[in-house]
C-alpha atoms as a PDB file:
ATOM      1  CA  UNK A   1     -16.472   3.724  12.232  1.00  0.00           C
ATOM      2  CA  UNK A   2     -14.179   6.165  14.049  1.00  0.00           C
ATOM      3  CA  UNK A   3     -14.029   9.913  11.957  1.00  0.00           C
ATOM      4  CA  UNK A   4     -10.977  10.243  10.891  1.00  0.00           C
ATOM      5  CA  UNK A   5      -9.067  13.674  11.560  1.00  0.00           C
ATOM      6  CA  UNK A   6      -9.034  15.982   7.921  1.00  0.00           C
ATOM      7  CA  UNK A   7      -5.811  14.822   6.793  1.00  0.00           C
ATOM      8  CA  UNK A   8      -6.824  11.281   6.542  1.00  0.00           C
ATOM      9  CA  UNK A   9     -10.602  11.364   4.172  1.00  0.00           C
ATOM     10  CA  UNK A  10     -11.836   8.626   3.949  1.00  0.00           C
ATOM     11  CA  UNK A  11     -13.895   7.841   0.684  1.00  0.00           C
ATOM     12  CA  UNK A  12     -16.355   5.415   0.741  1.00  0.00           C
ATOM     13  CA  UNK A  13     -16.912   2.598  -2.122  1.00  0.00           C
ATOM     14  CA  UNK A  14     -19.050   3.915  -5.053  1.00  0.00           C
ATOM     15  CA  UNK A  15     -21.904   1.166  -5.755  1.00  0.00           C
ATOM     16  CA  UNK A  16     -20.892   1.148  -9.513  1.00  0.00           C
ATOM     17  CA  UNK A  17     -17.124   0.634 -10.882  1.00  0.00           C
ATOM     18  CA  UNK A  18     -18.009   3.105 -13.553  1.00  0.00           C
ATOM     19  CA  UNK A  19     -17.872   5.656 -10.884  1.00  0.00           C
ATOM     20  CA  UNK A  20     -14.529   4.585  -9.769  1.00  0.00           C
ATOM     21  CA  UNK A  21     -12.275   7.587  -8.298  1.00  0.00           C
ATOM     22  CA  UNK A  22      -9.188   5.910  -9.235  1.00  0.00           C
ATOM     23  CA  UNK A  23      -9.921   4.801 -12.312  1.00  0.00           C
ATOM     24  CA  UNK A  24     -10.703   8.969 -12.477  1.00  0.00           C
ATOM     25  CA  UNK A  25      -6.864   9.513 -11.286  1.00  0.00           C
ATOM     26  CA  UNK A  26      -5.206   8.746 -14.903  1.00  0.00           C
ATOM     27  CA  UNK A  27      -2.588   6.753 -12.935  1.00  0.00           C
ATOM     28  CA  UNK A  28      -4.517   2.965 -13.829  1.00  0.00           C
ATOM     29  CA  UNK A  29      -4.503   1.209 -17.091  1.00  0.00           C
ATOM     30  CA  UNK A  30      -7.739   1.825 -18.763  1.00  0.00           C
ATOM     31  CA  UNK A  31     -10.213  -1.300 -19.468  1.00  0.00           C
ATOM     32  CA  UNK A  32     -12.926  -1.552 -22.255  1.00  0.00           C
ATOM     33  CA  UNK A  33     -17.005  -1.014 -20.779  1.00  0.00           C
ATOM     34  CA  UNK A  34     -17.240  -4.292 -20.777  1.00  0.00           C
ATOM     35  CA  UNK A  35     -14.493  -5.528 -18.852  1.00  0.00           C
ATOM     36  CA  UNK A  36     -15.690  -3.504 -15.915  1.00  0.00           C
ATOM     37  CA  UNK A  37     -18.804  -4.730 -16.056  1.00  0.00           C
ATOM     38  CA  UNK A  38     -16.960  -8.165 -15.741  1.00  0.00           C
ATOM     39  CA  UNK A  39     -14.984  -6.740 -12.613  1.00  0.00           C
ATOM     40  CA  UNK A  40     -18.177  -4.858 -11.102  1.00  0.00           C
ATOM     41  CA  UNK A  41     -19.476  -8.750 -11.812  1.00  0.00           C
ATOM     42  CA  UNK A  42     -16.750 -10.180  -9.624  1.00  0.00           C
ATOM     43  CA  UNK A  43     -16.997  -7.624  -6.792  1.00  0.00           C
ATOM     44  CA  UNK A  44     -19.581  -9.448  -4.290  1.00  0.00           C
ATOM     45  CA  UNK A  45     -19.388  -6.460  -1.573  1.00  0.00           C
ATOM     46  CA  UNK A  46     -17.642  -3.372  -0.280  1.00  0.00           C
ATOM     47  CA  UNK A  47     -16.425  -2.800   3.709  1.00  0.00           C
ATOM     48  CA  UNK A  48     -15.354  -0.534   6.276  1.00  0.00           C
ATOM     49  CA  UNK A  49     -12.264  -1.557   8.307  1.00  0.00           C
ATOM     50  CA  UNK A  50     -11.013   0.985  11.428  1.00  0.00           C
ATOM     51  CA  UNK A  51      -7.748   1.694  12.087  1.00  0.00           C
ATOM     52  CA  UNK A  52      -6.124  -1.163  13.979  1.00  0.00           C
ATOM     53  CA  UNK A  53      -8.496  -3.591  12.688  1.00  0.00           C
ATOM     54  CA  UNK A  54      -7.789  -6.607  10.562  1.00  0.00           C
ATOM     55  CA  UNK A  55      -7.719  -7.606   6.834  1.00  0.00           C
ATOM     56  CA  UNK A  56      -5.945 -10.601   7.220  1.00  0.00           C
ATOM     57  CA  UNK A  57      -5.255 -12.398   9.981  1.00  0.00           C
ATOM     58  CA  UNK A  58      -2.327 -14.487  10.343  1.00  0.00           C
ATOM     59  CA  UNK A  59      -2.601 -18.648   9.883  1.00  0.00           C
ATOM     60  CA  UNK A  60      -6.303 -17.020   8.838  1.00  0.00           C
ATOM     61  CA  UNK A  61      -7.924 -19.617   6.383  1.00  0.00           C
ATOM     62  CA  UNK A  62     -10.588 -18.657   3.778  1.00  0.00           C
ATOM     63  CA  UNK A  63      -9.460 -15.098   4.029  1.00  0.00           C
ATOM     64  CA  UNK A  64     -11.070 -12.853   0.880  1.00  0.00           C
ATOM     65  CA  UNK A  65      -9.882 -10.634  -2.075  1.00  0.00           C
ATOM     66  CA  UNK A  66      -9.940  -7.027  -1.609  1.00  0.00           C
ATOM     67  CA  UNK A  67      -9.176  -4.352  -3.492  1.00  0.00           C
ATOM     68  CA  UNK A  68      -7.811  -1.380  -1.393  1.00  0.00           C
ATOM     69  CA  UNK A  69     -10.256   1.625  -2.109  1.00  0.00           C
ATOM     70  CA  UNK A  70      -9.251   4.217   0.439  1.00  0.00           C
ATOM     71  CA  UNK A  71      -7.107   4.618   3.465  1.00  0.00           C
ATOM     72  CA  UNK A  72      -3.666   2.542   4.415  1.00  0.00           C
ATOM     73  CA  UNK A  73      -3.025  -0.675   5.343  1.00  0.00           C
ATOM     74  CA  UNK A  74       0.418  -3.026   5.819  1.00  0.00           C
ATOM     75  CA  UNK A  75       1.558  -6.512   5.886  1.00  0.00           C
ATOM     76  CA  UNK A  76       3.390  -7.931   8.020  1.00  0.00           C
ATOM     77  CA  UNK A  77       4.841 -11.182  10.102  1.00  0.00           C
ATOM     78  CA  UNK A  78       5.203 -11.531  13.530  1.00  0.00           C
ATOM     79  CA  UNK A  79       7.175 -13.894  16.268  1.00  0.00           C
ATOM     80  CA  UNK A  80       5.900 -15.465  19.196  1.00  0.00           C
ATOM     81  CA  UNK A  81       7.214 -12.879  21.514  1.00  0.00           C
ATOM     82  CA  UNK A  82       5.274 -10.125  19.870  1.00  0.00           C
ATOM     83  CA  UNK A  83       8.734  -8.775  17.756  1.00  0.00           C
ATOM     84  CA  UNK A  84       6.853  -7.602  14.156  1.00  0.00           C
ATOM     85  CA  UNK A  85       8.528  -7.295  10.334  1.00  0.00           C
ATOM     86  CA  UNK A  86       6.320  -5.208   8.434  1.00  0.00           C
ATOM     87  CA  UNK A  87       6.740  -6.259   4.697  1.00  0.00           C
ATOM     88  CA  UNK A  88       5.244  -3.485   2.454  1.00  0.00           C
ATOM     89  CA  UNK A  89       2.497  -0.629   3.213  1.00  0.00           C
ATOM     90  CA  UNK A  90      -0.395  -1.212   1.268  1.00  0.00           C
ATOM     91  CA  UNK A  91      -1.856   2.136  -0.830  1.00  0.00           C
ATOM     92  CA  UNK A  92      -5.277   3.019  -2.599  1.00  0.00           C
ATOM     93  CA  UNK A  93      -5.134   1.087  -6.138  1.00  0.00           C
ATOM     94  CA  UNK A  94      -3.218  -2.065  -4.219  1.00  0.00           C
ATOM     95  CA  UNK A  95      -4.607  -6.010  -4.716  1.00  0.00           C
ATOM     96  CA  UNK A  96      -4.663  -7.674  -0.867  1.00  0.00           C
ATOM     97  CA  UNK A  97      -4.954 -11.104  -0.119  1.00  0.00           C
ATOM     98  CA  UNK A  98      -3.934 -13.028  -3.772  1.00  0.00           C
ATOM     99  CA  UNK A  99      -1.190 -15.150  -2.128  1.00  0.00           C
ATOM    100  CA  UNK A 100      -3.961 -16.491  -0.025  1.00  0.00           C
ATOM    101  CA  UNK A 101      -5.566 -17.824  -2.444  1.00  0.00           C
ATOM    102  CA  UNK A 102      -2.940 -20.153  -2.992  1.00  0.00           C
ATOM    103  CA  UNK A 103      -2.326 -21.761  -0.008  1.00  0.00           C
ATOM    104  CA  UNK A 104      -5.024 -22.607   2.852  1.00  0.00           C
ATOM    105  CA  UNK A 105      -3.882 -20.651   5.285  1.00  0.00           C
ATOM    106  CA  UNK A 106      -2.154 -16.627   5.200  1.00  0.00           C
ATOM    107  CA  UNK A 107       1.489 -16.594   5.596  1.00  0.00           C
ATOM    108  CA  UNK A 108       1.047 -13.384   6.906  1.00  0.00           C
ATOM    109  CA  UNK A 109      -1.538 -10.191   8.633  1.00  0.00           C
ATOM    110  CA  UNK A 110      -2.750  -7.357   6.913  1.00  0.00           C
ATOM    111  CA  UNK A 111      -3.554  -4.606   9.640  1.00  0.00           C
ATOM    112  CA  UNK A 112      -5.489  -1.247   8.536  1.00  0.00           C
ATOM    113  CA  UNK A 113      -2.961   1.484   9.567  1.00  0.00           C
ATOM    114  CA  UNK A 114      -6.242   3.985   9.517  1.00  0.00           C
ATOM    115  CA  UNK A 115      -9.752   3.351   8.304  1.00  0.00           C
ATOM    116  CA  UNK A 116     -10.155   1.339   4.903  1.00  0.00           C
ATOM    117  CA  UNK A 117     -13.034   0.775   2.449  1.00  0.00           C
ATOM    118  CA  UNK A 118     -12.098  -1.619   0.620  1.00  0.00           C
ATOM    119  CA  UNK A 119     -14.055  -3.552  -2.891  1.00  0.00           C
ATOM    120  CA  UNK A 120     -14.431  -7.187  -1.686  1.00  0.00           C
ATOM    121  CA  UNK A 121     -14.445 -10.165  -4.775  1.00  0.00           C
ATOM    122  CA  UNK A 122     -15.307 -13.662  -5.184  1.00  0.00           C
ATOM    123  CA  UNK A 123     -12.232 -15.568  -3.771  1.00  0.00           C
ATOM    124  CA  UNK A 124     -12.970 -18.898  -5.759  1.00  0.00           C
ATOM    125  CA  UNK A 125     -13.442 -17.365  -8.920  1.00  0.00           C
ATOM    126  CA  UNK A 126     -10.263 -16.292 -10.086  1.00  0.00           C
ATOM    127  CA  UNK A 127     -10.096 -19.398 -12.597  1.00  0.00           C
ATOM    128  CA  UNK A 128     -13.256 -17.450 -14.105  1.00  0.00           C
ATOM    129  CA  UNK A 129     -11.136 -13.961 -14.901  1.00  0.00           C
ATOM    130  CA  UNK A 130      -8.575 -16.034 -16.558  1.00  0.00           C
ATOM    131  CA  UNK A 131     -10.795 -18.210 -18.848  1.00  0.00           C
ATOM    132  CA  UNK A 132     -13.358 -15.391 -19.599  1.00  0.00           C
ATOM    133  CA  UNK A 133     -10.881 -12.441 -19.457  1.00  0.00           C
ATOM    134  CA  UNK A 134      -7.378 -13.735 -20.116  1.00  0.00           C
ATOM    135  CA  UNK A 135      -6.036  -9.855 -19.942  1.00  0.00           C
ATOM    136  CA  UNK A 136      -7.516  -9.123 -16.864  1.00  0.00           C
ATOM    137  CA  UNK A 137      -5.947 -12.445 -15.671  1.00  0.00           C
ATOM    138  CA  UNK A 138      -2.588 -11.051 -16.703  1.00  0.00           C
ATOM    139  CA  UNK A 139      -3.142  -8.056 -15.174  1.00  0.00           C
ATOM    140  CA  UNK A 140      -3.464  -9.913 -11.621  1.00  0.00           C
ATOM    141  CA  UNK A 141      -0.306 -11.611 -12.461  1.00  0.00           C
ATOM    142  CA  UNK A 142       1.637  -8.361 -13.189  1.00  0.00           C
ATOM    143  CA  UNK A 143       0.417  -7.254  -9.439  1.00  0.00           C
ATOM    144  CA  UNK A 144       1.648 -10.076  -8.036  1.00  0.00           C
ATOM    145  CA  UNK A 145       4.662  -9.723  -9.597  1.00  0.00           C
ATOM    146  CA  UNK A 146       4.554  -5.871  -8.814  1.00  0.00           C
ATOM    147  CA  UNK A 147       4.000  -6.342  -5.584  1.00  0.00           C
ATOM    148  CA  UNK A 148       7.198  -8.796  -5.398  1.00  0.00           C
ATOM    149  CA  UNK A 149       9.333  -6.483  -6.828  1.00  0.00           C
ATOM    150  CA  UNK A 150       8.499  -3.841  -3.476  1.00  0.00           C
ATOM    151  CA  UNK A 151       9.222  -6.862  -1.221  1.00  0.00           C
ATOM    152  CA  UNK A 152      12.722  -7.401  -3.202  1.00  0.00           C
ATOM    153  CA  UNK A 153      13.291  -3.920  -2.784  1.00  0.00           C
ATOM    154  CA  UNK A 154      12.456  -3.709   0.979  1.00  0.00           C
ATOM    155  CA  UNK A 155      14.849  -6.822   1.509  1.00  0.00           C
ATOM    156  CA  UNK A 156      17.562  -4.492  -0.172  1.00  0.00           C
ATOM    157  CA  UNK A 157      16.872  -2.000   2.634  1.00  0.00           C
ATOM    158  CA  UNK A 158      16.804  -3.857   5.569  1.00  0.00           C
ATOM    159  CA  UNK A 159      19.691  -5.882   4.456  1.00  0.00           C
ATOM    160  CA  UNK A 160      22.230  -3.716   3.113  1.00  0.00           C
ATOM    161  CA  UNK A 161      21.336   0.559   3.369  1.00  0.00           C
ATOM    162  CA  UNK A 162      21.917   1.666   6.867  1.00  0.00           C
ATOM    163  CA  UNK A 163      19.703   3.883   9.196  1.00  0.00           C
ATOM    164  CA  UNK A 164      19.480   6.720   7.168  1.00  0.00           C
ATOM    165  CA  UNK A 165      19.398   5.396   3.727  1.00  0.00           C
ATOM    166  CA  UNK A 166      16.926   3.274   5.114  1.00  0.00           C
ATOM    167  CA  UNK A 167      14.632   6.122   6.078  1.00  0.00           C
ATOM    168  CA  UNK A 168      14.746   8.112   3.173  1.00  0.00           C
ATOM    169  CA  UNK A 169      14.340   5.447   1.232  1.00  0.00           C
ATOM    170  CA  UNK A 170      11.084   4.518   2.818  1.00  0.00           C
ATOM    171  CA  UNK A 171       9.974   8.444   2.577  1.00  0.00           C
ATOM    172  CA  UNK A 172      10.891   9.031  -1.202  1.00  0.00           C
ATOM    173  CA  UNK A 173       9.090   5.272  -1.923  1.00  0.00           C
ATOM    174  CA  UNK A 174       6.068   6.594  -0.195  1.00  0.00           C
ATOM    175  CA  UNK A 175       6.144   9.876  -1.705  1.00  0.00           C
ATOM    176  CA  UNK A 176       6.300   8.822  -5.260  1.00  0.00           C
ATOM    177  CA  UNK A 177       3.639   5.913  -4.739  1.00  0.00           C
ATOM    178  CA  UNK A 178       0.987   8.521  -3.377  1.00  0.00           C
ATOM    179  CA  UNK A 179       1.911  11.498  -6.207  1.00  0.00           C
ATOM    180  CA  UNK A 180       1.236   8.978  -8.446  1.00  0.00           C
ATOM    181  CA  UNK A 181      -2.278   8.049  -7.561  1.00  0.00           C
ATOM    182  CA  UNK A 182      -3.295  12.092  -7.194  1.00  0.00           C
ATOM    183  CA  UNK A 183      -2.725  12.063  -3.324  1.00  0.00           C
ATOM    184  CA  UNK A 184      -0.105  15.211  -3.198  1.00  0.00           C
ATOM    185  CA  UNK A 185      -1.801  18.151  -1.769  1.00  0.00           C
ATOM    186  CA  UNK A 186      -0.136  21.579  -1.257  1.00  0.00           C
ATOM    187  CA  UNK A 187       3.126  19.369  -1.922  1.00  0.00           C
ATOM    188  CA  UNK A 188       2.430  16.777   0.917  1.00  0.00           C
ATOM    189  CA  UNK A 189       1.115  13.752   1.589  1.00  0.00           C
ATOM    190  CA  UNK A 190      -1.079  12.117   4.166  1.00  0.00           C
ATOM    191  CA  UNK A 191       1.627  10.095   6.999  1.00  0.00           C
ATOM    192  CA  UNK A 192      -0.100   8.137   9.315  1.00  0.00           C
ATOM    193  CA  UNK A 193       3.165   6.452  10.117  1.00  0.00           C
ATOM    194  CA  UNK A 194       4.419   6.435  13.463  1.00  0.00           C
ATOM    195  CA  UNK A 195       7.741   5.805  14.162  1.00  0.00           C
ATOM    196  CA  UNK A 196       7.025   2.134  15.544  1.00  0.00           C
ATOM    197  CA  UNK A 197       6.243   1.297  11.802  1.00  0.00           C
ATOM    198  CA  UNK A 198       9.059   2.709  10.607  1.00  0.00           C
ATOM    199  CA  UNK A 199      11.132   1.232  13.020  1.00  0.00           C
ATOM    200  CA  UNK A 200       9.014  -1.946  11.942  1.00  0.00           C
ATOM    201  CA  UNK A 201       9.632  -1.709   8.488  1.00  0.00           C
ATOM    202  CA  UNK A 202      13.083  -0.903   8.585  1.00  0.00           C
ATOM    203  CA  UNK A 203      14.733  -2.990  10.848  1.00  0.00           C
ATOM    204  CA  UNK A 204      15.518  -0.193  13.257  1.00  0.00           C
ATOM    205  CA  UNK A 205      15.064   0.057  16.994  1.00  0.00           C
ATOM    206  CA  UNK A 206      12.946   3.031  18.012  1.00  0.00           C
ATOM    207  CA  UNK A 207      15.265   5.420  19.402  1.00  0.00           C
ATOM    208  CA  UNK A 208      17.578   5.085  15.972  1.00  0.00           C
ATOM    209  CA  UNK A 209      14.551   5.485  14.228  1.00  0.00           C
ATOM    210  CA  UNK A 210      14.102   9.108  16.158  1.00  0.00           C
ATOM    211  CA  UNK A 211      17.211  10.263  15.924  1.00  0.00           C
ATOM    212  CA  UNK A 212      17.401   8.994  12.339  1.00  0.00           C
ATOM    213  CA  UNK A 213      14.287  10.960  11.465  1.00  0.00           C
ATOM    214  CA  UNK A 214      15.167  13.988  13.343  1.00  0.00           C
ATOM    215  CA  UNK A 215      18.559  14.662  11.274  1.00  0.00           C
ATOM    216  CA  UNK A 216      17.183  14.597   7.737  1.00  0.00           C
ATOM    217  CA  UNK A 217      15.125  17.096   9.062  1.00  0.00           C
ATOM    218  CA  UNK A 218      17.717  19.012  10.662  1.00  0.00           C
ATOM    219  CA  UNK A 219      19.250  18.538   7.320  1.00  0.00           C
ATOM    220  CA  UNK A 220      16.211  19.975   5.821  1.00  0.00           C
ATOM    221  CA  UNK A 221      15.501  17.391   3.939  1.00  0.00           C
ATOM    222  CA  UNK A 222      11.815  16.514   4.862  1.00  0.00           C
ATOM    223  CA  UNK A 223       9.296  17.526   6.922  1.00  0.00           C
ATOM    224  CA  UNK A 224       6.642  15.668   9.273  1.00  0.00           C
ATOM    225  CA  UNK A 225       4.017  17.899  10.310  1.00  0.00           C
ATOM    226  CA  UNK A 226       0.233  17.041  11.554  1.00  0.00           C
ATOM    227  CA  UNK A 227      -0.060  13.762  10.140  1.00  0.00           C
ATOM    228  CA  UNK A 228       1.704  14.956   6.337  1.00  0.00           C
ATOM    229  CA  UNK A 229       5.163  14.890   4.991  1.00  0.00           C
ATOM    230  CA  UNK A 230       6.605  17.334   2.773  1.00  0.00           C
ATOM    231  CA  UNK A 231       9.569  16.448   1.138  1.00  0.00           C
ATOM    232  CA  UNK A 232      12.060  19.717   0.919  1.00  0.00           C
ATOM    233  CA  UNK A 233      15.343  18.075  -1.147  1.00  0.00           C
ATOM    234  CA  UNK A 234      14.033  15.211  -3.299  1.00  0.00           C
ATOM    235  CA  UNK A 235      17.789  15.102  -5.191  1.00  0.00           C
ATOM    236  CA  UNK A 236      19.471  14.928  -1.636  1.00  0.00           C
ATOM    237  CA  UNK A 237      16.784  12.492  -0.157  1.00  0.00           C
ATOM    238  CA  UNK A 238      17.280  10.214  -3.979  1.00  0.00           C
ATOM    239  CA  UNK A 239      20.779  10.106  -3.819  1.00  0.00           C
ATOM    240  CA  UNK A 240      21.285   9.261   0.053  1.00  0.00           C
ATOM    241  CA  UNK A 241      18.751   6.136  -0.723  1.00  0.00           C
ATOM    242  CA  UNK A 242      19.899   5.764  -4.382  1.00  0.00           C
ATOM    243  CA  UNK A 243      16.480   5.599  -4.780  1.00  0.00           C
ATOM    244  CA  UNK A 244      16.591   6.197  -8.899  1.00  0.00           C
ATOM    245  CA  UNK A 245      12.846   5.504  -9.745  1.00  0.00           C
ATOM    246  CA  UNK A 246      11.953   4.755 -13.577  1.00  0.00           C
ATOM    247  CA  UNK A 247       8.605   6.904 -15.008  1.00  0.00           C
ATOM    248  CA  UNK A 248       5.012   5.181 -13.531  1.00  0.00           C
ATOM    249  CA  UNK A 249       3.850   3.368 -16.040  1.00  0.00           C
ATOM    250  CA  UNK A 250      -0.116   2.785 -15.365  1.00  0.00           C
ATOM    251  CA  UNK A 251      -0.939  -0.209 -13.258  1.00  0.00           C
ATOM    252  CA  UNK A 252      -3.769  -2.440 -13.525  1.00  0.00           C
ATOM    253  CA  UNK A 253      -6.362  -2.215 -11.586  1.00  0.00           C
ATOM    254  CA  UNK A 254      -9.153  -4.742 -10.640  1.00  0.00           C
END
C-alpha cells in the first residue's frame, strides 16, 4: 500500500470490535457487549484499498459489505463517454455497498479517494441481524435511510443552488461530518479533494469550479492549504449555502 503523506493517517482495522476507534469517538450510538460480539461475529475480514482503487465496481455482481474504517471514499455513476456524477463522499463510520445487496448487480462505483481499511461482513447474512438482532437490523435501515437523505440533499444542490452556494455547501457538509467523528485538528480537516471532484460532485465545469473556489477565499471565507481546509466564516459560509444543520444525533454503527 502506498504511505500516505501526514495529513492523510491511515489507521488500520483493530482485530477485535471492542477496540474500535470510533466507537472511542462518542459520536456512534452505543451497543450492549453482546451485540458487538454479534457484529465482530458478522465481520468475516478487514482490507486495504489504495487510493484510486475500487470498492465497487459498476454493473459489479456479488460485490460485499464494508464498513468504512479509515480514509475516504465516493460513489458515483458514470456515462459511456467517461462524463462522471459523483453522488455522496463516503467518511469513516459510513455503511458501503447495502443497496447491492438488493439487486444483482451495483447501480453504481465506489472509488477510494485515498487509502481505505475497511471491516468486511457476510453479504448473505443480513436476514440473520434482523431475526437475531432486530435493533441492529433497524439500525441498518436508519443508514440507509441516512444515507438517502445526503443524496436528497445533493440533488438540492446540483439542481437548484448555483456555483457558489454549491461550493460552500459541499465545504460546510464536509466540515461538520468530519468534526463530528473527532477528525478536526488545529481547526482543520483532512481535504483530499481535488477540484475535479468537486467539479464532479457539483455539477460544475472545472474552470467555474476554480474561480468559484478562489473567491470564497478571497472572501476569506475558507482556506485550502496542504491537503486541509480551515473554515474562517462558518455564519457567512451557512448562510450563502443555507446550510442550517440540526445537532448530530449519534449514528449507528455496524
Amino acid at each position: 500500500m502506498n504511505d500516505l503523506s501526514p495529513q492523510f493517517p491511515l489507521q488500520a482495522c483493530p482485530p477485535s470490535c471492542h477496540n474500535c476507534r470510533l466507537r472511542k469517538s462518542g459520536a456512534f450510538t452505543p451497543v450492549k457487549p453482546e451485540v458487538l460480539d454479534f457484529i465482530e461475529g458478522f465481520r468475516v475480514s478487514t482490507m486495504g484499498v489504495e487510493a484510486g482503487g475500487a470498492l465497487v465496481r459498476e454493473n459489479q455482481t456479488n460485490a460485499q459489505l464494508f464498513t468504512l474504517y479509515s480514509g475516504w471514499a465516493f460513489r458515483y455513476k458514470s456515462l459511456s463517454d467517461g462524463r462522471r456524477q459523483i453522488l455522496n463522499f463516503l467518511l469513516p463510520g459510513d455503511l458501503v455497498g447495502l443497496q447491492q445487496e438488493f439487486g444483482e448487480v451495483s447501480t453504481h462505483g465506489i472509488e477510494a479517494l485515498t487509502d481505505c481499511m475497511l471491516c468486511v461482513f457476510q453479504n448473505d447474512s443480513l436476514w440473520d441481524v434482523f431475526r437475531e438482532h432486530p435493533r441492529l437490523g433497524y439500525d441498518i435501515t436508519w443508514l440507509s435511510a441516512h444515507e438517502e437523505s445526503h443524496v436528497d440533499d445533493n440533488l438540492l444542490t446540483t439542481g437548484r443552488r448555483n456555483a457558489t452556494e454549491r461550493v460552500a455547501m459541499l465545504l460546510m457538509h464536509l466540515y461538520q461530518r468530519l468534526e463530528r467523528i473527532g477528525l478536526v485538528e488545529d481547526g482543520t480537516v483532512a481535504f483530499p479533494l481535488n477540484q475535479q471532484h468537486i467539479a464532479d460532485a457539483l455539477g460544475l465545469s472545472l474552470v467555474h469550479t476554480n474561480k468559484t473556489l478562489r473567491r470564497l477565499s478571497l472572501l476569506g471565507l475558507h482556506e485550502l492549504k496542504n491537503g486541509r481546509l480551515r473554515l474562517l466564516n462558518t455564519r457567512a459560509l451557512a448562510r450563502i449555502a443555507e446550510y442550517y444543520d440540526t445537532p448530530p444525533r449519534l449514528m449507528p454503527l455496524l
